[in-house]
N, C-alpha and C. Protein backbone atom coordinates (compact mmCIF):
# COMPACT_ATOMS: atom_id res chain seq x y z
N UNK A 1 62.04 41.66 -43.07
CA UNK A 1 62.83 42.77 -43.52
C UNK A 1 61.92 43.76 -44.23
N UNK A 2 62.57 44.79 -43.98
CA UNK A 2 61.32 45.60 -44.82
C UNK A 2 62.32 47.16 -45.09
N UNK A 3 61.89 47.82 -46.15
CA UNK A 3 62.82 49.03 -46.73
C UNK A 3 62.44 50.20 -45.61
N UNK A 4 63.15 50.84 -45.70
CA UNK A 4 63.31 52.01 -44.11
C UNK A 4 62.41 53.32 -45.39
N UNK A 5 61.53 53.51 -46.23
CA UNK A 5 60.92 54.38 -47.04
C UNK A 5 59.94 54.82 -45.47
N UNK A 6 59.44 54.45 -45.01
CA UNK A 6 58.80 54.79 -43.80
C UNK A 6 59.34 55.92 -42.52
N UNK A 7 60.32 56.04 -42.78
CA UNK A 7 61.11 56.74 -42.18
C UNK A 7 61.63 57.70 -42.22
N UNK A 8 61.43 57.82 -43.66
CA UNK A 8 61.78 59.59 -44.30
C UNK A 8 60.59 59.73 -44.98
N UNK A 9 60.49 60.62 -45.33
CA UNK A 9 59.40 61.17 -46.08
C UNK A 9 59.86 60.72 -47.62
N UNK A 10 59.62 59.94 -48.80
CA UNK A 10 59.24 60.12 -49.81
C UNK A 10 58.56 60.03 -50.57
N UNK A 11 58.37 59.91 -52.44
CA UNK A 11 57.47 60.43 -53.02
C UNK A 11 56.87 59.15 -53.21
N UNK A 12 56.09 58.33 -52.77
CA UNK A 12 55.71 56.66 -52.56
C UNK A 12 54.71 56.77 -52.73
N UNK A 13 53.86 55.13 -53.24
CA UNK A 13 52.47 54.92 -53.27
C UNK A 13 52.08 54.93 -51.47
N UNK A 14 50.87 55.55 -50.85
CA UNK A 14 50.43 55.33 -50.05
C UNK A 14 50.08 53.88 -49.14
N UNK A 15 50.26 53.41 -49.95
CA UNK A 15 49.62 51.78 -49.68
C UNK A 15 50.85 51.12 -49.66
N UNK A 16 52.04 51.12 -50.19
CA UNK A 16 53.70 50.76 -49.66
C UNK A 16 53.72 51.46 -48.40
N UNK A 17 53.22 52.79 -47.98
CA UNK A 17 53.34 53.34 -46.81
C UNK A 17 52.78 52.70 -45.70
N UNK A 18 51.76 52.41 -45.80
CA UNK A 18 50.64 51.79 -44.84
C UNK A 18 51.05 50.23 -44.33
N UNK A 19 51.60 49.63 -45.74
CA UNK A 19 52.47 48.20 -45.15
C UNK A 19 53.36 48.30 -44.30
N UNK A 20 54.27 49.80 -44.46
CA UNK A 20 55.54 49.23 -43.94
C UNK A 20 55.04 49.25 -42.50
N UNK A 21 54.46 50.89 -41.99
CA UNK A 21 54.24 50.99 -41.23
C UNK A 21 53.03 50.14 -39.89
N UNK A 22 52.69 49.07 -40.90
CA UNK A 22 51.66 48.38 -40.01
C UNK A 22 53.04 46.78 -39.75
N UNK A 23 53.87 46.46 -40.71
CA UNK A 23 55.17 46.03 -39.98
C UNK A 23 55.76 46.33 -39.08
N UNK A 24 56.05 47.75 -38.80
CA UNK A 24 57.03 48.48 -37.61
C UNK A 24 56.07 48.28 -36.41
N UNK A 25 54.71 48.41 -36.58
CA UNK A 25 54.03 47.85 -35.65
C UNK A 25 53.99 46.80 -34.98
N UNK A 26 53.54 45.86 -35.79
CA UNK A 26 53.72 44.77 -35.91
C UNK A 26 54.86 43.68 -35.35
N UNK A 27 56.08 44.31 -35.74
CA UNK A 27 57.12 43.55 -34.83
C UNK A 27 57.55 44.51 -33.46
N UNK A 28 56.96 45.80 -33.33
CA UNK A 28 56.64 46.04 -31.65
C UNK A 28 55.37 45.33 -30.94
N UNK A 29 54.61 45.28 -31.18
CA UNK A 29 53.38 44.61 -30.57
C UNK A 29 53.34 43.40 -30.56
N UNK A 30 54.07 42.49 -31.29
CA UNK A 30 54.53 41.16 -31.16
C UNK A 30 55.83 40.97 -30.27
N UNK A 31 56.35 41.64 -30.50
CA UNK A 31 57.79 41.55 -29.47
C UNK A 31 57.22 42.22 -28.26
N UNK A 32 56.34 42.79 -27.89
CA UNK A 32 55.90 43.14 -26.49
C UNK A 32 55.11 41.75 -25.82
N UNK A 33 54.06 41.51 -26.78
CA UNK A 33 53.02 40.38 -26.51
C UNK A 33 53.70 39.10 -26.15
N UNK A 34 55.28 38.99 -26.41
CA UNK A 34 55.36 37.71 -26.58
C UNK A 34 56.49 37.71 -24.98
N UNK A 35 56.81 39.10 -25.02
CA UNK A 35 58.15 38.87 -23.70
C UNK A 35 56.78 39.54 -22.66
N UNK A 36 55.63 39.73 -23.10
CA UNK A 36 54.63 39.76 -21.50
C UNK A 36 54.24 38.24 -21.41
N UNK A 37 54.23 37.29 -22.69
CA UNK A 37 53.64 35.79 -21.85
C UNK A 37 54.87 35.17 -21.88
N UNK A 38 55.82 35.51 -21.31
CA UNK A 38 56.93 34.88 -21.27
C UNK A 38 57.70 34.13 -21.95
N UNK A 39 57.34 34.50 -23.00
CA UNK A 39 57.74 33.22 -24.32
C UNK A 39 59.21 33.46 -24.65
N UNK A 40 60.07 32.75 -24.77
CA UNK A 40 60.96 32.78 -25.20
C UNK A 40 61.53 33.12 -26.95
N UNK A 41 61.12 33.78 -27.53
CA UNK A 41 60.61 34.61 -28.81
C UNK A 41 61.38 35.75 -28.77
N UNK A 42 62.31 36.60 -30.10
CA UNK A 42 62.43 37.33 -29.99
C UNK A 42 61.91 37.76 -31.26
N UNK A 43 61.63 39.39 -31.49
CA UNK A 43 60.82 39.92 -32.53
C UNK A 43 61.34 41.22 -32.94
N UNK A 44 62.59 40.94 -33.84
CA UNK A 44 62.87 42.61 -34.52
C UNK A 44 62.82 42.21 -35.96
N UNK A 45 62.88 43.62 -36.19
CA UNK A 45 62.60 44.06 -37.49
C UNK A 45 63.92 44.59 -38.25
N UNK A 46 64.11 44.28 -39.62
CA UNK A 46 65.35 44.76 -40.25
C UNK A 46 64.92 45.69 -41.26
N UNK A 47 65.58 46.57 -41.43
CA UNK A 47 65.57 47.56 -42.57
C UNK A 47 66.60 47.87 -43.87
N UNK A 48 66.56 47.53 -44.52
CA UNK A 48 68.04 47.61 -45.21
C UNK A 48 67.51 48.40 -46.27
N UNK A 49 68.53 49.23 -46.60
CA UNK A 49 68.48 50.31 -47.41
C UNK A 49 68.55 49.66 -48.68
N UNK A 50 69.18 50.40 -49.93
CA UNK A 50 69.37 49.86 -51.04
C UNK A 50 70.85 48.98 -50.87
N UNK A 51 70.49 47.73 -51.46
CA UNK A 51 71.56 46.63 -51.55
C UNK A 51 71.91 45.92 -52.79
N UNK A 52 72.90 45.82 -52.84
CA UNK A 52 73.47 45.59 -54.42
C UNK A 52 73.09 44.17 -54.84
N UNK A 53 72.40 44.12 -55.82
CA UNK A 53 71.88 43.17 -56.44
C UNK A 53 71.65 43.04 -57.83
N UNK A 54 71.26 42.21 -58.60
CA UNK A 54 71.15 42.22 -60.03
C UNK A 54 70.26 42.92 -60.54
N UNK A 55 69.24 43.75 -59.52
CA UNK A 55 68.37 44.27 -60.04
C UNK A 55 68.80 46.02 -59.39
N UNK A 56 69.74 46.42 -58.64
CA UNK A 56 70.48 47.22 -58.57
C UNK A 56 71.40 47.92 -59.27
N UNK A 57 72.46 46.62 -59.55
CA UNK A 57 73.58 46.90 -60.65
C UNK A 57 73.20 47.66 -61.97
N UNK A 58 73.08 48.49 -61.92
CA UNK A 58 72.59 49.28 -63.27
C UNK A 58 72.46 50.82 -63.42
N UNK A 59 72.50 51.23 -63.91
CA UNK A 59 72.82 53.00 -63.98
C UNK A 59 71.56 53.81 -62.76
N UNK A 60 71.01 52.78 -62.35
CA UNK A 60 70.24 53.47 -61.80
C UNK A 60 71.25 53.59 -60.25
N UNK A 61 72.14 52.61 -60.31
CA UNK A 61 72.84 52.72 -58.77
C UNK A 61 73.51 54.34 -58.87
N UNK A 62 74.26 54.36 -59.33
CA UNK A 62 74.77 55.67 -59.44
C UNK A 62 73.88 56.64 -58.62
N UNK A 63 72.32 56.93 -58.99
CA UNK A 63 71.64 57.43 -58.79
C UNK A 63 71.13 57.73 -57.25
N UNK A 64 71.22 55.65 -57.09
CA UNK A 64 70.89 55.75 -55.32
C UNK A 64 72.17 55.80 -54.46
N UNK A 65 73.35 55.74 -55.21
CA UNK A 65 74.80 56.51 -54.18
C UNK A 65 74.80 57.55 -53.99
N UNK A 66 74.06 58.43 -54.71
CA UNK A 66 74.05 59.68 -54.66
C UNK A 66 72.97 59.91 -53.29
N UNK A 67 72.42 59.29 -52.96
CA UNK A 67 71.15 60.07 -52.03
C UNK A 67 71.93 59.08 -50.50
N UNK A 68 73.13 58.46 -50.52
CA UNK A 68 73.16 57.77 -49.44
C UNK A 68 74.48 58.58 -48.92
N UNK A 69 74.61 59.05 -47.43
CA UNK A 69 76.32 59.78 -47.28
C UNK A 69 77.03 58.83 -47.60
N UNK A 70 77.38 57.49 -46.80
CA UNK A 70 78.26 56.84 -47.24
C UNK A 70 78.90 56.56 -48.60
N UNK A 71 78.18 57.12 -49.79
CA UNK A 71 78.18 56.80 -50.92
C UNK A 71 78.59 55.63 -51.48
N UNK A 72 77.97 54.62 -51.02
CA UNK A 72 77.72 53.22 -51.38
C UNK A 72 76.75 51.92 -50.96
N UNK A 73 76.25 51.70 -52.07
CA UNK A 73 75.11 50.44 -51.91
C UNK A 73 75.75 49.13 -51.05
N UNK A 74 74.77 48.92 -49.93
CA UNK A 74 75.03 47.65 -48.92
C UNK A 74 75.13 46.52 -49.64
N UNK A 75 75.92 45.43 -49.48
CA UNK A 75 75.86 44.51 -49.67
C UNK A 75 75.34 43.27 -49.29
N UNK A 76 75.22 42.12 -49.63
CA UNK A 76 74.09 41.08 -49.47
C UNK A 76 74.52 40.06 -47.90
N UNK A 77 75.90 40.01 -48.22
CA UNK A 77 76.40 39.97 -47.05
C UNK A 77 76.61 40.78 -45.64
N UNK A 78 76.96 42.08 -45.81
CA UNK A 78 76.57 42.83 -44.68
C UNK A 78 75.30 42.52 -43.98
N UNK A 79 73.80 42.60 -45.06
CA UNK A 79 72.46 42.34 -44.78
C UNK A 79 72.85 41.04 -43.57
N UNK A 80 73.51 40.08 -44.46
CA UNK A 80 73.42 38.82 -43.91
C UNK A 80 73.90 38.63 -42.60
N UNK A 81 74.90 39.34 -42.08
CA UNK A 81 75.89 39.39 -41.03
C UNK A 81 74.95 40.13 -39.65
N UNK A 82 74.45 41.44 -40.27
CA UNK A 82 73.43 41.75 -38.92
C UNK A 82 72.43 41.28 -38.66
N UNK A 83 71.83 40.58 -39.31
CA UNK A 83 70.42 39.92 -39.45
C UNK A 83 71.30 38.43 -38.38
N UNK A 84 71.69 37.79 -38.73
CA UNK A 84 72.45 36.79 -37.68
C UNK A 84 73.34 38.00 -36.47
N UNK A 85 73.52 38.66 -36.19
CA UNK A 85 73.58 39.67 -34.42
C UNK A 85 72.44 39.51 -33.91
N UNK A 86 71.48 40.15 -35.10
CA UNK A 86 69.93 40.13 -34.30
C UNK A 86 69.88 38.85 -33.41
N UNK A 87 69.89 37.20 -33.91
CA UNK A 87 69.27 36.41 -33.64
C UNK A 87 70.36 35.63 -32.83
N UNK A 88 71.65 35.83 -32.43
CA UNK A 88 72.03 35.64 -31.77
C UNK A 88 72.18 35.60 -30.15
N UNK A 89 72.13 34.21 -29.29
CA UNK A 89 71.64 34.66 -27.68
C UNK A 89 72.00 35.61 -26.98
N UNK A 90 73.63 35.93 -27.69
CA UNK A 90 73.81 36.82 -26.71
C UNK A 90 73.65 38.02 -27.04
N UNK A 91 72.19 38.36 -27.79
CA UNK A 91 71.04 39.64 -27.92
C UNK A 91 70.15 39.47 -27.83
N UNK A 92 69.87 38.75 -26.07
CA UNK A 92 68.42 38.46 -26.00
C UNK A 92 68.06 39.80 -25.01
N UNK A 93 68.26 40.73 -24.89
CA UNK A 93 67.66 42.00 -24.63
C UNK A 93 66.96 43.00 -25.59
N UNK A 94 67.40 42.38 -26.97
CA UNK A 94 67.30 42.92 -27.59
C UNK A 94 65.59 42.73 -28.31
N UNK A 95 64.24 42.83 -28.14
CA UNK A 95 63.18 42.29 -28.53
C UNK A 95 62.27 43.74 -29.27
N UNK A 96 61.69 43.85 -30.13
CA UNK A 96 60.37 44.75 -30.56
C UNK A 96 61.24 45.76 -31.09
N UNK A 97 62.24 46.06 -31.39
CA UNK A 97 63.21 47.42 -32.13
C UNK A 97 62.89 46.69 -33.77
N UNK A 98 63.30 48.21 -34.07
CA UNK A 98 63.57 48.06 -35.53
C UNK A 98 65.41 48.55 -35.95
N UNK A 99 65.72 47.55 -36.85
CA UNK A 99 67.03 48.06 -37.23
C UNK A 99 67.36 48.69 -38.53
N UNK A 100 67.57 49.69 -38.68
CA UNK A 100 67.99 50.21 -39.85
C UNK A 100 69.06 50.12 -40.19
N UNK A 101 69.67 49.77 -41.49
CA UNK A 101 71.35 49.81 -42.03
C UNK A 101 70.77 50.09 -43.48
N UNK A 102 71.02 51.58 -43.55
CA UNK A 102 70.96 52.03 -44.98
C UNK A 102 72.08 52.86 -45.18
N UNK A 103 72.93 52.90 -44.67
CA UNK A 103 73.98 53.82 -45.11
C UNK A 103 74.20 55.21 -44.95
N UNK A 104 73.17 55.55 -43.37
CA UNK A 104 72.78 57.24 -43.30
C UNK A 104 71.63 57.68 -43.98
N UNK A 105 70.74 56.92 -45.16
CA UNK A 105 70.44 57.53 -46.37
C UNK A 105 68.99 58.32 -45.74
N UNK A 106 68.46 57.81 -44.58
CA UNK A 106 67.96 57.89 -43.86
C UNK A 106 67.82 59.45 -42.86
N UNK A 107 68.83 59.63 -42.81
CA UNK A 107 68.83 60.44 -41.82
C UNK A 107 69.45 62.40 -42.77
N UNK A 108 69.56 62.40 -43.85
CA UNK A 108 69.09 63.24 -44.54
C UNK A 108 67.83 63.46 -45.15
């Protein structure tokens, strides 16, 4: 799993940048490598936006509802629910994508 900051432009350490993006790689070039030797392997990547947690819950949420349209922080369960679609058989077409579920926050 890894945070979708890679995807928009923000004000980030360079070196959080360079991880994510050598991940997004990473689970394309592995999910290619592995459905060219036929392996039965699948390889995506999850993105989850900000998700409500104990280290969320706090005046700072307010802050990140504000930058998401939906205006509300994902929950731990949602996370949990697409992350099991991914790995389910009947999404074995599905190999080397990345999934984002941030709430739009993304796409402003």
């Amino acid at each position: 799993m890894n945070y979708p900051f890679g995807r928009k432009l923000f004000h980030i350490d360079c070196v959080l940048l360079v991880i994510k993006w050598a991940l997004y790689s990473f689970t394309k070039s592995y999910g290619q490598k592995c459905f060219n030797e036929g392996k039965n392997i699948k390889v995506n990547g999850l993105c989850p936006g900000p998700v409500k947690t104990s280290m969320t819950v706090s005046e700072n949420s307010s802050l990140l509802r504000g930058d998401i349209p939906n205006k509300r922080i994902g929950l731990p369960e949602e996370i949990a629910e697409l992350a099991l679609m991914i790995v389910y058989s009947s999404m074995y077409g599905m190999n080397g994508h990345i999934i984002v579920c941030d709430g739009g926050e993304t796409l402003i």
